[in-house]
Protein backbone atom coordinates (compact mmCIF):
# COMPACT_ATOMS: atom_id res chain seq x y z
CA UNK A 1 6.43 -65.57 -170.70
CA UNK A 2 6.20 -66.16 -167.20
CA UNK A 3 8.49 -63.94 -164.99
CA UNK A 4 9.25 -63.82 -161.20
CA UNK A 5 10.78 -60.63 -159.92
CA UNK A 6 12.22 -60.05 -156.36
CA UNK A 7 12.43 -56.69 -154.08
CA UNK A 8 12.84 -55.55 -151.05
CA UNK A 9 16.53 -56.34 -150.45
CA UNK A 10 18.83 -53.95 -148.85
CA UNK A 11 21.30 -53.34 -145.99
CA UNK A 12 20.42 -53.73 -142.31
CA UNK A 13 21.29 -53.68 -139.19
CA UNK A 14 21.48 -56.61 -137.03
CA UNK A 15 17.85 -56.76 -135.45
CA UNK A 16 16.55 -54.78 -138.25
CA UNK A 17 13.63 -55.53 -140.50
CA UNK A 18 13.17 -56.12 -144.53
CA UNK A 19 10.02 -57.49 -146.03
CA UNK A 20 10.93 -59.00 -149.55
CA UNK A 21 8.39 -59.40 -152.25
CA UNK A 22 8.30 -61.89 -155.14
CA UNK A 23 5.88 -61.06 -158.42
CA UNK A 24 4.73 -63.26 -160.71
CA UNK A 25 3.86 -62.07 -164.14
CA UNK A 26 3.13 -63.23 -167.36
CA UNK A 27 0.20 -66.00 -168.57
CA UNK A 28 -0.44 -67.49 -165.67
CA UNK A 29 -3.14 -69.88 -164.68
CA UNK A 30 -2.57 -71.14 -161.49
CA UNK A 31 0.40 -71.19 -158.83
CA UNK A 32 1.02 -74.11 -156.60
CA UNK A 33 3.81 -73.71 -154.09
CA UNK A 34 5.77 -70.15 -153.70
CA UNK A 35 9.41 -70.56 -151.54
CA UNK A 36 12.14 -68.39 -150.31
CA UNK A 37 15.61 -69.85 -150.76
CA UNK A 38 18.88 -68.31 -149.77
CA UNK A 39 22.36 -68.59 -150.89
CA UNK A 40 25.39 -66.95 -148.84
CA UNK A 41 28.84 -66.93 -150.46
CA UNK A 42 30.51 -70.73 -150.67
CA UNK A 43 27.77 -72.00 -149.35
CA UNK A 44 24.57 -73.99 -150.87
CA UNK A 45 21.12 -72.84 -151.61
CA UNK A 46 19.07 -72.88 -149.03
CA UNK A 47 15.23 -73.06 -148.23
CA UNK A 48 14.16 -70.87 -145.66
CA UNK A 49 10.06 -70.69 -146.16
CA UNK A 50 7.12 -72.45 -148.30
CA UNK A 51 3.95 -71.63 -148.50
CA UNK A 52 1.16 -73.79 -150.39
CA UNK A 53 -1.69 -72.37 -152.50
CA UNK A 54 -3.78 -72.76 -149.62
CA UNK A 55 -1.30 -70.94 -147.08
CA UNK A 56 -0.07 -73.88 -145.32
CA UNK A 57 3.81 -72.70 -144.23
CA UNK A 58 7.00 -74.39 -143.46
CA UNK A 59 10.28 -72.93 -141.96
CA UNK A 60 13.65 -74.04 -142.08
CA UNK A 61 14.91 -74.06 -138.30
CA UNK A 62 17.05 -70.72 -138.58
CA UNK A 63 14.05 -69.10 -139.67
CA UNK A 64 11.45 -70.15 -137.05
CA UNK A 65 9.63 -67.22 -135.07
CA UNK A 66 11.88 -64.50 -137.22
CA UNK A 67 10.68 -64.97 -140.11
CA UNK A 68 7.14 -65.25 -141.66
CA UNK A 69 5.96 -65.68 -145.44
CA UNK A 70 2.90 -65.16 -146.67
CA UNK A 71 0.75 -64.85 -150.05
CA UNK A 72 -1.36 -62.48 -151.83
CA UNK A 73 -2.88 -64.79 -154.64
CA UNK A 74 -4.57 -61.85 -156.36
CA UNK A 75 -1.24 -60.27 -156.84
CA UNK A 76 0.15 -63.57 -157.70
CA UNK A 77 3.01 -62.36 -154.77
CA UNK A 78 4.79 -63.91 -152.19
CA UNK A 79 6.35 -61.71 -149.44
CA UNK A 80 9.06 -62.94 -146.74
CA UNK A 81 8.78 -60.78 -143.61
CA UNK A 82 12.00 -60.85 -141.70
CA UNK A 83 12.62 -59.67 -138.03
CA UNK A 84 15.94 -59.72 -135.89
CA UNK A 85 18.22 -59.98 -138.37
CA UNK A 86 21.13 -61.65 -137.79
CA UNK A 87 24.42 -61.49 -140.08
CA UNK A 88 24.78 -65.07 -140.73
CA UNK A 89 21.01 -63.89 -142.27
CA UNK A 90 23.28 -62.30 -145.28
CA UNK A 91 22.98 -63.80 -148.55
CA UNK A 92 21.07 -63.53 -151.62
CA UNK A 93 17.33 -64.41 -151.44
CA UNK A 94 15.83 -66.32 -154.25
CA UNK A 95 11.88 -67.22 -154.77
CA UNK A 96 10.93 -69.79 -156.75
CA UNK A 97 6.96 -70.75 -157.82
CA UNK A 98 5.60 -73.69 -159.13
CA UNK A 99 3.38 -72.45 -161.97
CA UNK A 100 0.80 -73.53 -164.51
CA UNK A 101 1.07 -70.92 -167.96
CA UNK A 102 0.12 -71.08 -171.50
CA UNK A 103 1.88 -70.01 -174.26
CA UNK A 104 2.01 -71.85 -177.84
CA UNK A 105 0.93 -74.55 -174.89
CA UNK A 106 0.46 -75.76 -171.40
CA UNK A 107 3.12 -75.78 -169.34
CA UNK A 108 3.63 -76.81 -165.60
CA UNK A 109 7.45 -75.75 -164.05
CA UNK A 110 8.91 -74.17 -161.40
CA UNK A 111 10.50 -70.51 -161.67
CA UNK A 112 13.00 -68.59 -160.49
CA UNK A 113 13.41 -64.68 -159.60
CA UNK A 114 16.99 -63.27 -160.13
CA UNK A 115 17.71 -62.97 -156.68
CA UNK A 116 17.79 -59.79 -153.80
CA UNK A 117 20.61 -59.15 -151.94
CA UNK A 118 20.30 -59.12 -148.15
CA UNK A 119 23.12 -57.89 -146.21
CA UNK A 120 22.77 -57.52 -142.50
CA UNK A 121 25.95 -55.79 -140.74
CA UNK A 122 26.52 -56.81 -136.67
């Protein structure tokens, strides 16, 4: 069974620092695109970062020049280095993967982690 887990969450200060890390675990053959998303309360999941198999990046506009993801393929992780945090930063930070597993059978899907709360205080 294919599982991603997130960590790294916290509390902050704003301008602070958190690096958050996604694992991927289970039968895995191959991952395709890793992304951060983000969710503050009432409002709608966001994306903030992608990053292909081949490290090609894209940032949603908030997150240009603060924040930077990147992939360890070995460790089947994805990490999401974030500088000068802000408070409208706060919310909980979901990765997702597009992944290629076998089981009783092949199977191509996207996961989700369970989320890590980031909460950045002003």
């Amino acid at each position: 069974q294919v599982q991603l887990v997130e960590s790294g969450g916290g509390l902050v200060q704003a301008g602070g620092s958190l690096r958050l890390s996604c694992a991927a675990s289970g039968n895995i053959y191959s991952i395709n695109d890793m992304v951060w998303f983000r969710q503050a309360p009432g409002k709608q999941r966001e994306m903030v970062a992608s990053i292909t198999s081949g490290g090609d990046t894209s940032y949603a506009d908030s997150a240009k020049g603060r924040f930077t993801i990147s992939r360890d393929n070995l460790k089947k992780t994805v990490y999401l280095q974030m500088n000068s945090l802000k408070p409208e930063d706060t919310a909980v930070y979901y990765c997702s993967a597009d992944i290629a597993s076998w089981g009783s059978t092949w199977q191509y899907q996207k996961y989700w982690g369970q989320g890590t709360q980031v909460t950045v205080s002003s």
